[in-house]
Protein backbone atom coordinates (compact mmCIF):
# COMPACT_ATOMS: atom_id res chain seq x y z
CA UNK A 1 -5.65 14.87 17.36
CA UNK A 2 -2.60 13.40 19.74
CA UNK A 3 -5.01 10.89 21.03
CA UNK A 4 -6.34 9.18 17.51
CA UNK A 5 -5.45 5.50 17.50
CA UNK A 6 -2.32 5.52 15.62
CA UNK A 7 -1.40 2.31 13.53
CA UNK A 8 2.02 1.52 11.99
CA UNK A 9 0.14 0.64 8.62
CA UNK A 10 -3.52 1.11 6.99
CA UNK A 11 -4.54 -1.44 4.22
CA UNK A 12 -7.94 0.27 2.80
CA UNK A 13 -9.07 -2.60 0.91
CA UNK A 14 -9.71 -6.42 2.38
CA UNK A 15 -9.44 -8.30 -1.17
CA UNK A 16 -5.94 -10.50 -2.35
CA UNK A 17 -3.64 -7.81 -2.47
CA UNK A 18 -4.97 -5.65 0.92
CA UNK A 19 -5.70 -9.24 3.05
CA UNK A 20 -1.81 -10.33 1.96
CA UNK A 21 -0.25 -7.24 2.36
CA UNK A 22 -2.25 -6.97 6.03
CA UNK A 23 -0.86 -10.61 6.73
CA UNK A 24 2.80 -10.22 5.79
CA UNK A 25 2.78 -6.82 7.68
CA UNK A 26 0.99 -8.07 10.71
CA UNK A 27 3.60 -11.08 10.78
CA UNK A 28 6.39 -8.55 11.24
CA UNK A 29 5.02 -7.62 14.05
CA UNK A 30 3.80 -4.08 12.56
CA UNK A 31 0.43 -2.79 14.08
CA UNK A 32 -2.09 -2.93 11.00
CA UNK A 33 -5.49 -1.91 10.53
CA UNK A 34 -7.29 -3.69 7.59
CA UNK A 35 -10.22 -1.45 6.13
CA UNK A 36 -12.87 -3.35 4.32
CA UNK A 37 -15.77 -2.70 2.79
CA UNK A 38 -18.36 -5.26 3.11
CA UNK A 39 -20.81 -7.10 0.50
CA UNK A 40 -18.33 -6.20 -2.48
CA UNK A 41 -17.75 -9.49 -4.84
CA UNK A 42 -15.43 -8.68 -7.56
CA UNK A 43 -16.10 -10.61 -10.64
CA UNK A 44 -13.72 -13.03 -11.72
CA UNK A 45 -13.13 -16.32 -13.26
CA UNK A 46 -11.53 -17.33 -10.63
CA UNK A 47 -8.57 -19.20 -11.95
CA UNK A 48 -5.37 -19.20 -9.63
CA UNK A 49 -2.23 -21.15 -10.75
CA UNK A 50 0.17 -23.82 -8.97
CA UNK A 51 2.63 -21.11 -7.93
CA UNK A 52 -0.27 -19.02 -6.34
CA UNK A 53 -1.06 -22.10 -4.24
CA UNK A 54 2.09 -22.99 -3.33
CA UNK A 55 3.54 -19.30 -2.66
CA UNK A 56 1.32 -18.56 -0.29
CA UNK A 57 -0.31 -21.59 1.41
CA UNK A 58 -3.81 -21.67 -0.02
CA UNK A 59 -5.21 -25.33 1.47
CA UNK A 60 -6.94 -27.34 -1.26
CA UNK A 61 -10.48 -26.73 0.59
CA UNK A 62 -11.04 -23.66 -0.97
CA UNK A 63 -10.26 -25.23 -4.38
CA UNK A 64 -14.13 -25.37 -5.36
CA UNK A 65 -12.62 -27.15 -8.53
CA UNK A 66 -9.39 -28.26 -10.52
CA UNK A 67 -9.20 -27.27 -14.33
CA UNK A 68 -7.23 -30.43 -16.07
CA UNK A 69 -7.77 -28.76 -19.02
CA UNK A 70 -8.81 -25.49 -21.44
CA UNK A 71 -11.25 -24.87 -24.71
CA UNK A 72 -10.53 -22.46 -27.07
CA UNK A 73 -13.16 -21.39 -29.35
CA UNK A 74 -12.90 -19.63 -32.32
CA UNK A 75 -15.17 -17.17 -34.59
CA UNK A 76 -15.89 -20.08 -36.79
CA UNK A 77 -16.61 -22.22 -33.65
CA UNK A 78 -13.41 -24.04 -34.11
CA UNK A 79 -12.32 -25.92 -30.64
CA UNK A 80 -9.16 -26.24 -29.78
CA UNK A 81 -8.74 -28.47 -26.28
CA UNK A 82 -5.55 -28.27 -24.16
CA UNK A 83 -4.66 -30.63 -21.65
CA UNK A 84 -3.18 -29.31 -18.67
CA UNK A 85 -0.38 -31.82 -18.04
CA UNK A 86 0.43 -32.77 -14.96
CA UNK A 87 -1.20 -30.66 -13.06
CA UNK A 88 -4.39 -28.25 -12.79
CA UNK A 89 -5.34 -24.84 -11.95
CA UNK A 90 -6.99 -24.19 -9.16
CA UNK A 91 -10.93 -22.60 -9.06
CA UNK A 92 -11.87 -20.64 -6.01
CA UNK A 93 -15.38 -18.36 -5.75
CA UNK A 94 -14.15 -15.11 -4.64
CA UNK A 95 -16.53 -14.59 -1.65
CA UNK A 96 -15.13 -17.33 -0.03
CA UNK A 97 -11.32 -17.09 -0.73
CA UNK A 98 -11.12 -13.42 -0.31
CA UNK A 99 -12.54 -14.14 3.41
CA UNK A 100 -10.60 -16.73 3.90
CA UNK A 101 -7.41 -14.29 3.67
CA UNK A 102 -9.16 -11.50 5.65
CA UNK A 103 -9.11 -14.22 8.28
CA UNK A 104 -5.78 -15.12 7.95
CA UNK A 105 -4.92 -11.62 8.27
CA UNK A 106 -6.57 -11.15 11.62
CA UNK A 107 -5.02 -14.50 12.67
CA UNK A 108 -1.48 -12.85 12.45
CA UNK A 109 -2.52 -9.70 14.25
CA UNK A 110 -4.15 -7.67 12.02
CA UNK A 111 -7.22 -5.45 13.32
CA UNK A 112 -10.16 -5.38 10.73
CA UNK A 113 -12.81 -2.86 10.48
CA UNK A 114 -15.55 -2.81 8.23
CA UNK A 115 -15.96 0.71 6.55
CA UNK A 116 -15.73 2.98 3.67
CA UNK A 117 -12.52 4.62 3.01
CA UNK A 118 -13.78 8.76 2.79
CA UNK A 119 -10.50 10.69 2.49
CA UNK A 120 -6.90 11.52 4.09
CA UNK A 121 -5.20 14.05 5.32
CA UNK A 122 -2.47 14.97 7.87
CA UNK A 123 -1.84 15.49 11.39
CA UNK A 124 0.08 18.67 12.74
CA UNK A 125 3.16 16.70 12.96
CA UNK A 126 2.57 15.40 9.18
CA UNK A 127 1.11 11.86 9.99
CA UNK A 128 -1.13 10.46 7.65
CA UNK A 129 -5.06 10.47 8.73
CA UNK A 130 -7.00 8.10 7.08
CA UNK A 131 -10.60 8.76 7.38
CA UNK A 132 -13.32 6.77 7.12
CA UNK A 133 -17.16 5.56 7.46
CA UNK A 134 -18.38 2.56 9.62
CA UNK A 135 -21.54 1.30 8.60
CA UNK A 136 -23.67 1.12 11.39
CA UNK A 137 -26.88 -0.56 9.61
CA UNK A 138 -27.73 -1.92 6.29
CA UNK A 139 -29.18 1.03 5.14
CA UNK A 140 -27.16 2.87 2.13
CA UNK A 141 -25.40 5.87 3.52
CA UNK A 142 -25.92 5.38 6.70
CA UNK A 143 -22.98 5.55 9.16
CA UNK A 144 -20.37 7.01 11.94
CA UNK A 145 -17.33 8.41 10.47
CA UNK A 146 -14.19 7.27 12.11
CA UNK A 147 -10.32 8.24 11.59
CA UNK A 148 -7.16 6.85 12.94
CA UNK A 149 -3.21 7.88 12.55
CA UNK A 150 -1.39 5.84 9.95
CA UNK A 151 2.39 6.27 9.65
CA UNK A 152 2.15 4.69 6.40
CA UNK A 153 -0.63 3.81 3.96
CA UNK A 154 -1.38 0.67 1.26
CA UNK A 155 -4.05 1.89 -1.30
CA UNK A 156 -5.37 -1.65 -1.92
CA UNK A 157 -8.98 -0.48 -2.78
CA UNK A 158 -9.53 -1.67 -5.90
CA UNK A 159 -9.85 -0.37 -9.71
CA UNK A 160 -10.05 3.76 -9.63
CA UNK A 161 -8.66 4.01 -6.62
CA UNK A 162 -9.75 6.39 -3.96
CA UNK A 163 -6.77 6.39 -2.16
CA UNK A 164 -5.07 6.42 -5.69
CA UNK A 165 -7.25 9.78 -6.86
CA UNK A 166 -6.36 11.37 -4.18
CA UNK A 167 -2.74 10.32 -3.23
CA UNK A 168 -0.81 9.44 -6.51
CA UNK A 169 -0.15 11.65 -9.40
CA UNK A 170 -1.29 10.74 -12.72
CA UNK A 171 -3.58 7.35 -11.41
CA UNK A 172 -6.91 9.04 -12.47
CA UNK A 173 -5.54 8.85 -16.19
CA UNK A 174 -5.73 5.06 -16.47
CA UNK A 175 -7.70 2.91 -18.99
CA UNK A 176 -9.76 0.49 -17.77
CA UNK A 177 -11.90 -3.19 -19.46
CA UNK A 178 -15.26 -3.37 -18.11
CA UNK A 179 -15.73 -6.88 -17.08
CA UNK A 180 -19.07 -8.63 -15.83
CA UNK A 181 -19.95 -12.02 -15.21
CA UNK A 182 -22.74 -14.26 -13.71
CA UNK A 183 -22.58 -17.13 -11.24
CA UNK A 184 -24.99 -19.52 -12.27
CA UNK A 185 -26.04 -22.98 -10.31
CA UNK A 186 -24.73 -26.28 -12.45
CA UNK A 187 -27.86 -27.74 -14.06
CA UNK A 188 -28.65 -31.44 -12.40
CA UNK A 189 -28.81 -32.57 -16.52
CA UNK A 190 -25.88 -31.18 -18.02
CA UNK A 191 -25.81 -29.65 -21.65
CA UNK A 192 -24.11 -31.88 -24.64
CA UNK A 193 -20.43 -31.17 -24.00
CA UNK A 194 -20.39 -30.06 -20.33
CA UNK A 195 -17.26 -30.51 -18.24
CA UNK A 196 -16.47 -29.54 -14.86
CA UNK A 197 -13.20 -29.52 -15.56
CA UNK A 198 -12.51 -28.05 -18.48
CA UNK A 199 -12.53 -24.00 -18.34
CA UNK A 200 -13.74 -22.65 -21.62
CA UNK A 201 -12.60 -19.29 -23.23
CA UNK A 202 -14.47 -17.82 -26.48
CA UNK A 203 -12.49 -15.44 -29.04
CA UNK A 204 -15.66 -14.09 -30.82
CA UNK A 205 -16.01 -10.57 -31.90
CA UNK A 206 -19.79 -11.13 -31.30
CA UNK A 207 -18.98 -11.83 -27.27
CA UNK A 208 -16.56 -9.01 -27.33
CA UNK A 209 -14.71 -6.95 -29.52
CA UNK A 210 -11.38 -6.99 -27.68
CA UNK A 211 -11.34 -9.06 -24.96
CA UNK A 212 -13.03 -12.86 -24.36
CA UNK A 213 -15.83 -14.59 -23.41
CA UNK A 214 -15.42 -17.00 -20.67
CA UNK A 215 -17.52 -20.33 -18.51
CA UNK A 216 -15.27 -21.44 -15.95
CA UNK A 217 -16.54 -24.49 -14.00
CA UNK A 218 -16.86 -23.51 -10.05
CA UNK A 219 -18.03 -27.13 -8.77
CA UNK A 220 -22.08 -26.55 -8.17
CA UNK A 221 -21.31 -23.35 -9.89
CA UNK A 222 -20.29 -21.49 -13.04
CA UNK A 223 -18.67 -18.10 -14.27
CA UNK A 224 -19.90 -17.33 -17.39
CA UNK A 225 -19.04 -13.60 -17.92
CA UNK A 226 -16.90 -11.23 -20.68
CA UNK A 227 -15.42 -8.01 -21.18
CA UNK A 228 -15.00 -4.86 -23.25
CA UNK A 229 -13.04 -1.34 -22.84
CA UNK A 230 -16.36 -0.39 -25.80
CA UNK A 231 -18.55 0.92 -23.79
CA UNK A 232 -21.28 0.89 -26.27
CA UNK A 233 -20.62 -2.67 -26.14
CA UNK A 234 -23.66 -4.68 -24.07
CA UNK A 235 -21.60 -7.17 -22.14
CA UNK A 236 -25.12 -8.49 -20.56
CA UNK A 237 -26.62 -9.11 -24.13
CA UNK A 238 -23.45 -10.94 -24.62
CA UNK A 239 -23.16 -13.02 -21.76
CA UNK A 240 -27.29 -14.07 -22.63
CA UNK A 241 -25.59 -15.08 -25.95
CA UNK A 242 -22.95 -16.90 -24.38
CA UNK A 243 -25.03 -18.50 -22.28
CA UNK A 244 -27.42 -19.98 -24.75
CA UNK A 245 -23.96 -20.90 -26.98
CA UNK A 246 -23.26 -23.63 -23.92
CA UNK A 247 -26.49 -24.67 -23.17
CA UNK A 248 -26.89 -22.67 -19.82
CA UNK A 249 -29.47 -20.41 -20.81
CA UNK A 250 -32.08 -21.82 -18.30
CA UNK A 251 -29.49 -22.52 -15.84
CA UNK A 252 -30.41 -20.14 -12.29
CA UNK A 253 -29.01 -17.32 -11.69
CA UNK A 254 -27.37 -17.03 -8.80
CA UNK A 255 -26.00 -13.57 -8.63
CA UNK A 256 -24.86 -10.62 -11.35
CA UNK A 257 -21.49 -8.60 -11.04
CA UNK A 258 -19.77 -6.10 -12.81
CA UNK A 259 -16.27 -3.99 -12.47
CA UNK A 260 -13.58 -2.04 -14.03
CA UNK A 261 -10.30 -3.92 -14.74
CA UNK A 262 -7.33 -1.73 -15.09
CA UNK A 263 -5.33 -2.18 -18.52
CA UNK A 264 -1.68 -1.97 -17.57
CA UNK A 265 0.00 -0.90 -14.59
CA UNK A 266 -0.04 2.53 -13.23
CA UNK A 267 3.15 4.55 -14.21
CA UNK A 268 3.68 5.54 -10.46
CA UNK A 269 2.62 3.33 -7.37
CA UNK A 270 3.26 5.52 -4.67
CA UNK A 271 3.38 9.36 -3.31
CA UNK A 272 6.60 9.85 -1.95
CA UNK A 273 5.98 10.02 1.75
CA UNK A 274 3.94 7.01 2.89
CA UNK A 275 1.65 5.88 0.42
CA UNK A 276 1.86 2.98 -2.12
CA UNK A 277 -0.50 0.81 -4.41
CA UNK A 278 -1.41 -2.85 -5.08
CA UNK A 279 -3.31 -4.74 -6.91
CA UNK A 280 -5.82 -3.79 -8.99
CA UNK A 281 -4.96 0.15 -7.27
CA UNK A 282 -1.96 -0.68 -8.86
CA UNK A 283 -2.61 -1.74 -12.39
CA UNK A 284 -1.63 -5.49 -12.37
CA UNK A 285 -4.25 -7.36 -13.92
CA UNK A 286 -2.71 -9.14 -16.96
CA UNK A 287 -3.68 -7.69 -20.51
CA UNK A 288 -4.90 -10.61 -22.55
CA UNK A 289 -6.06 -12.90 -19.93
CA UNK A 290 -7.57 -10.72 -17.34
CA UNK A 291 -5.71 -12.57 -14.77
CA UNK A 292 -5.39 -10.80 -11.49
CA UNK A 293 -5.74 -12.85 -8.26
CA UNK A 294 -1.77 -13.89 -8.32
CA UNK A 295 -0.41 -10.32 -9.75
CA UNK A 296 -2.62 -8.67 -6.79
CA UNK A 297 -1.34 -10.96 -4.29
CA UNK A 298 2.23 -10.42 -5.24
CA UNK A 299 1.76 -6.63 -5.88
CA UNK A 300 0.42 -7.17 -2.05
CA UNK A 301 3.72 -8.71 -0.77
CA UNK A 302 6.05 -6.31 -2.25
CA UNK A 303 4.16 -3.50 -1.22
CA UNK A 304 4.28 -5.17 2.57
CA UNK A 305 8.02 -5.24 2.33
CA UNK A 306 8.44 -1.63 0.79
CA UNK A 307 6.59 -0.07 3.50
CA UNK A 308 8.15 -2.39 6.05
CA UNK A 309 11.60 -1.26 4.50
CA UNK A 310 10.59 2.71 5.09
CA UNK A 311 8.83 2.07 8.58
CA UNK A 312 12.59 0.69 9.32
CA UNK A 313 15.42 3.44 7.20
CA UNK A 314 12.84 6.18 7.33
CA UNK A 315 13.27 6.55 3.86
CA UNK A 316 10.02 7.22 2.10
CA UNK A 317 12.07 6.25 -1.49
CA UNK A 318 12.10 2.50 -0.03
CA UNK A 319 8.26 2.64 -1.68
CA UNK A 320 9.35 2.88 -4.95
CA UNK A 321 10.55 -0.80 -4.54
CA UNK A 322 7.07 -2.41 -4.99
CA UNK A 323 6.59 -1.15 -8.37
CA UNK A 324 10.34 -1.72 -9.13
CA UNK A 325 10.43 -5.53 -8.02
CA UNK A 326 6.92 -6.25 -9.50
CA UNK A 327 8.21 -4.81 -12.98
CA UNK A 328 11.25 -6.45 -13.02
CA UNK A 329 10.16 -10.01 -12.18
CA UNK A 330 6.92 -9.44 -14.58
CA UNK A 331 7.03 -6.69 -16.26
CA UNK A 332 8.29 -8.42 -19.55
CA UNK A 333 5.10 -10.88 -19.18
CA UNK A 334 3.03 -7.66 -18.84
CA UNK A 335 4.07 -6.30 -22.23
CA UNK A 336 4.43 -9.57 -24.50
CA UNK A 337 0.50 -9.99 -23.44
CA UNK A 338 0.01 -6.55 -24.24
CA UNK A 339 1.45 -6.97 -27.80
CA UNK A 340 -0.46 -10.59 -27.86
CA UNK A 341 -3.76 -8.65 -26.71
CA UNK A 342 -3.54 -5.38 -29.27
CA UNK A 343 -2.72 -7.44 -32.05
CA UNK A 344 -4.42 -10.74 -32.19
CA UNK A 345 -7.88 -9.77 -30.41
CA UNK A 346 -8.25 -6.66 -32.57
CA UNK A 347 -10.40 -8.70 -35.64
CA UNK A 348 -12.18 -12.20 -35.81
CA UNK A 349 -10.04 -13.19 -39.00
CA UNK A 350 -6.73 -12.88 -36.49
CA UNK A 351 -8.51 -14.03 -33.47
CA UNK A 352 -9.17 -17.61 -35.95
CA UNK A 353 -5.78 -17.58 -36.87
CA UNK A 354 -4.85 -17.17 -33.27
CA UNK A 355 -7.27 -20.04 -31.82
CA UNK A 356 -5.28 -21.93 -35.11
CA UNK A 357 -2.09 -21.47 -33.46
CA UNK A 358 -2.74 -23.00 -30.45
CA UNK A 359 -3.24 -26.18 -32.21
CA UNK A 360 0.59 -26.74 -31.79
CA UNK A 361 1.62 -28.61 -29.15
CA UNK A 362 5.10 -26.40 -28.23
CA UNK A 363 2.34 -23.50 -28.06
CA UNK A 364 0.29 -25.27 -25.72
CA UNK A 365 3.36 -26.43 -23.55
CA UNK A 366 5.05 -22.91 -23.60
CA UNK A 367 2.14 -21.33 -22.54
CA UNK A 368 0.97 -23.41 -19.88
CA UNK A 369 4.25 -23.58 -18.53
CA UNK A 370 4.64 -19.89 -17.87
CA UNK A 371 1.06 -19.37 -17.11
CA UNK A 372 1.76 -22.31 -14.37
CA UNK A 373 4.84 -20.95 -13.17
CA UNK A 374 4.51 -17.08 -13.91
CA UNK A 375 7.12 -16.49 -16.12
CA UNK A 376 8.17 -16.98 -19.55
CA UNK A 377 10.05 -20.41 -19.65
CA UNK A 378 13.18 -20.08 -21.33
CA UNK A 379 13.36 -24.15 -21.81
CA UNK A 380 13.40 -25.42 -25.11
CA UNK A 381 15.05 -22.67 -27.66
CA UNK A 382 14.06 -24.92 -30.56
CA UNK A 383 10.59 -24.78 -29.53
CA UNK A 384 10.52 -20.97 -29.24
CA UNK A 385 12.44 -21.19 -33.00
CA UNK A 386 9.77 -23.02 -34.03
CA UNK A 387 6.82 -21.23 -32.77
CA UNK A 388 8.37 -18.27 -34.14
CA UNK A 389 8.19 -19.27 -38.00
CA UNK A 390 4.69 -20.73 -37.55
CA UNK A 391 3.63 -17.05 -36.07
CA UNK A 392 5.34 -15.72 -39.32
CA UNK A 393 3.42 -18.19 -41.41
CA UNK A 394 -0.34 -17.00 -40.08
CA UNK A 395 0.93 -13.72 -39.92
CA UNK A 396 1.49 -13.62 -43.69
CA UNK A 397 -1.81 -15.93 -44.59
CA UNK A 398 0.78 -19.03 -45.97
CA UNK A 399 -1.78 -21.65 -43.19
CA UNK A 400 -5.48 -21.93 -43.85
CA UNK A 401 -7.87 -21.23 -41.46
């Protein structure tokens, strides 16, 4: 096995987190092998913030569209509208963007290889094999299997893992929201109330009992999908019902797509020796929003600089960092959403009051400014002060709804 093509790093996974972490490493001059597996469109919204776009160079072409503002509907079909001020948040479809970092990836010396991540196991001198099958035709299940030396591994393969399963202790126990969408083609005659730029979000028990329903505008093309961790819940009957609810029921249907989204981040991110998570491997997808484009991109970077850090000391503990830095810097978002999530989606009466509260303008500026800049502001104490009694106040049923 002395003669296997040996590679400083394997990313097994080509999406934001495997395509950034495959970039950054390949920039250090590392040798990396990017494992992708081809045809695979997550779905997503496909929302990503200011600080996404500036962080890490994406150039406006990709930008599809530009949110200037958000909808909030209630049970009762209230509508709150919030203005994105001075700014906008960026909408990319997935098969392009995703590709577009693959690319970048290869630009900075990564190798990429399309394939199906099968197993690993270890050399007799205790190097990580990571083994593999290359599709060779279209065909399902048809293929060469491959394997190559890695002298350290990033598990960037999506929700339930493979490389997780079989690598990291205690991954297999996470809980996951089932999310599916479908990309539909603008109608020439828009419905009563269209806008491109406004991305809408629906807090209905009917469209799902603890997550959202969501149409996000995607230029000649629209997301309109929900979630649900019920799995006797019929996210398809729901989206049908969504669909008709903004006048997009005869709208063509482009394409269907369904996943697992992970619910919080996985206690442990790596194996001790030379393995570590990201992204959605990893458990970052914000509870509440679903968001997961940035968190996987960032979980990407700082798993690229722990395994650069242990590729350099030779100590495997330098991959505990990526889980330690992502906590620290967002950790404290992670579980305010959680709280926000448990609590306020859990009934239609709270999800009104909820839609009710972000009526107030210091809610709306509070929370775009640390959705913009991903993390909680800590500008304006008064503001927070205020917000705080006016929770208190729909908490204890003093404002009508």
């Amino acid at each position: 096995m002395s003669q296997i093509e040996t590679f400083d790093v394997v990313v097994v996974g080509g999406g934001p987190a495997g395509a950034t972490a495959a970039h950054d490493l390949a920039r250090l001059g590392r040798t990396v092998l990017m494992l992708d597996r081809a045809g695979r469109v997550k779905p997503c919204g496909g929302a990503i913030p200011p600080r996404l776009i500036k962080d890490f160079a994406i150039p406006d072409h990709l930008l599809v569209a530009k949110a200037k503002s958000a909808r909030m509907v209630s049970p009762k079909d209230n509508r709150v509208d919030i203005p994105i001020e001075d700014g906008f948040v960026g909408m990319v479809n997935r098969e392009d963007f995703d590709e577009w970092l693959r690319e970048r990836a290869v630009e900075a010396g990564a190798v990429r290889r399309t394939g199906t991540f099968e197993k690993l196991s270890r050399d007799a001198d205790g190097v990580s094999v990571v083994h593999f099958n290359v599709r060779q035709r279209p065909q399902p299940g048809e293929g060469m299997a491959a394997h190559v030396r890695a002298r350290a591994v990033i598990g960037a393969d999506g929700a339930r893992s493979e490389v997780a399963r079989q690598a990291v202790p205690g991954a297999e126990r996470t809980k996951y929201v089932f999310a599916y969408h479908e990309i539909v083609r603008a109608p020439e005659i828009k419905p009563a109330g269209y806008d491109g730029s406004r991305c809408d979000v629906f807090y209905q028990g009917k469209l799902s009992p603890d997550f959202y329903g969501w149409v996000f505008p995607h230029g000649d093309t629209l997301s309109i999908g929900t979630g649900s961790a019920d799995k006797g819940f019929s996210l398809r009957g729901a989206v049908t019902d969504l669909r008709a609810a903004a006048g997009l029921q005869n709208a063509e249907t482009l394409r269907r797509e369904g996943a697992p989204l992970p619910m919080k981040p996985l206690p442990r991110w790596d194996n001790g020796r030379d393995v570590v998570m990201a992204g959605d491997a990893a458990g970052v997808v914000a509870p509440a929003s679903g968001e997961g484009i940035y968190y996987a991109m960032v979980g990407g970077q700082l798993a690229a600089e722990a395994v650069n850090e242990m590729l350099l000391t030779g100590n495997p503990a330098a991959l505990k960092l990526a889980r330690k830095r992502f906590m620290k810097a967002h950790g404290t978002v992670f579980w305010v959403l959680g709280v926000m999530q448990s609590f306020w989606y859990s009934s239609d009466r709270r999800r009104e009051r909820f839609v009710k509260i972000c009526e107030d303008r210091d809610v709306q500026q509070l929370t775009f400014e640390s959705y913009m800049n991903k993390k909680l502001t800590r500008r304006k104490p008064m503001a927070h002060v205020r917000i705080f009694f006016k929770d208190m106040a729909h908490l204890l049923g003093l404002v009508k709804v």
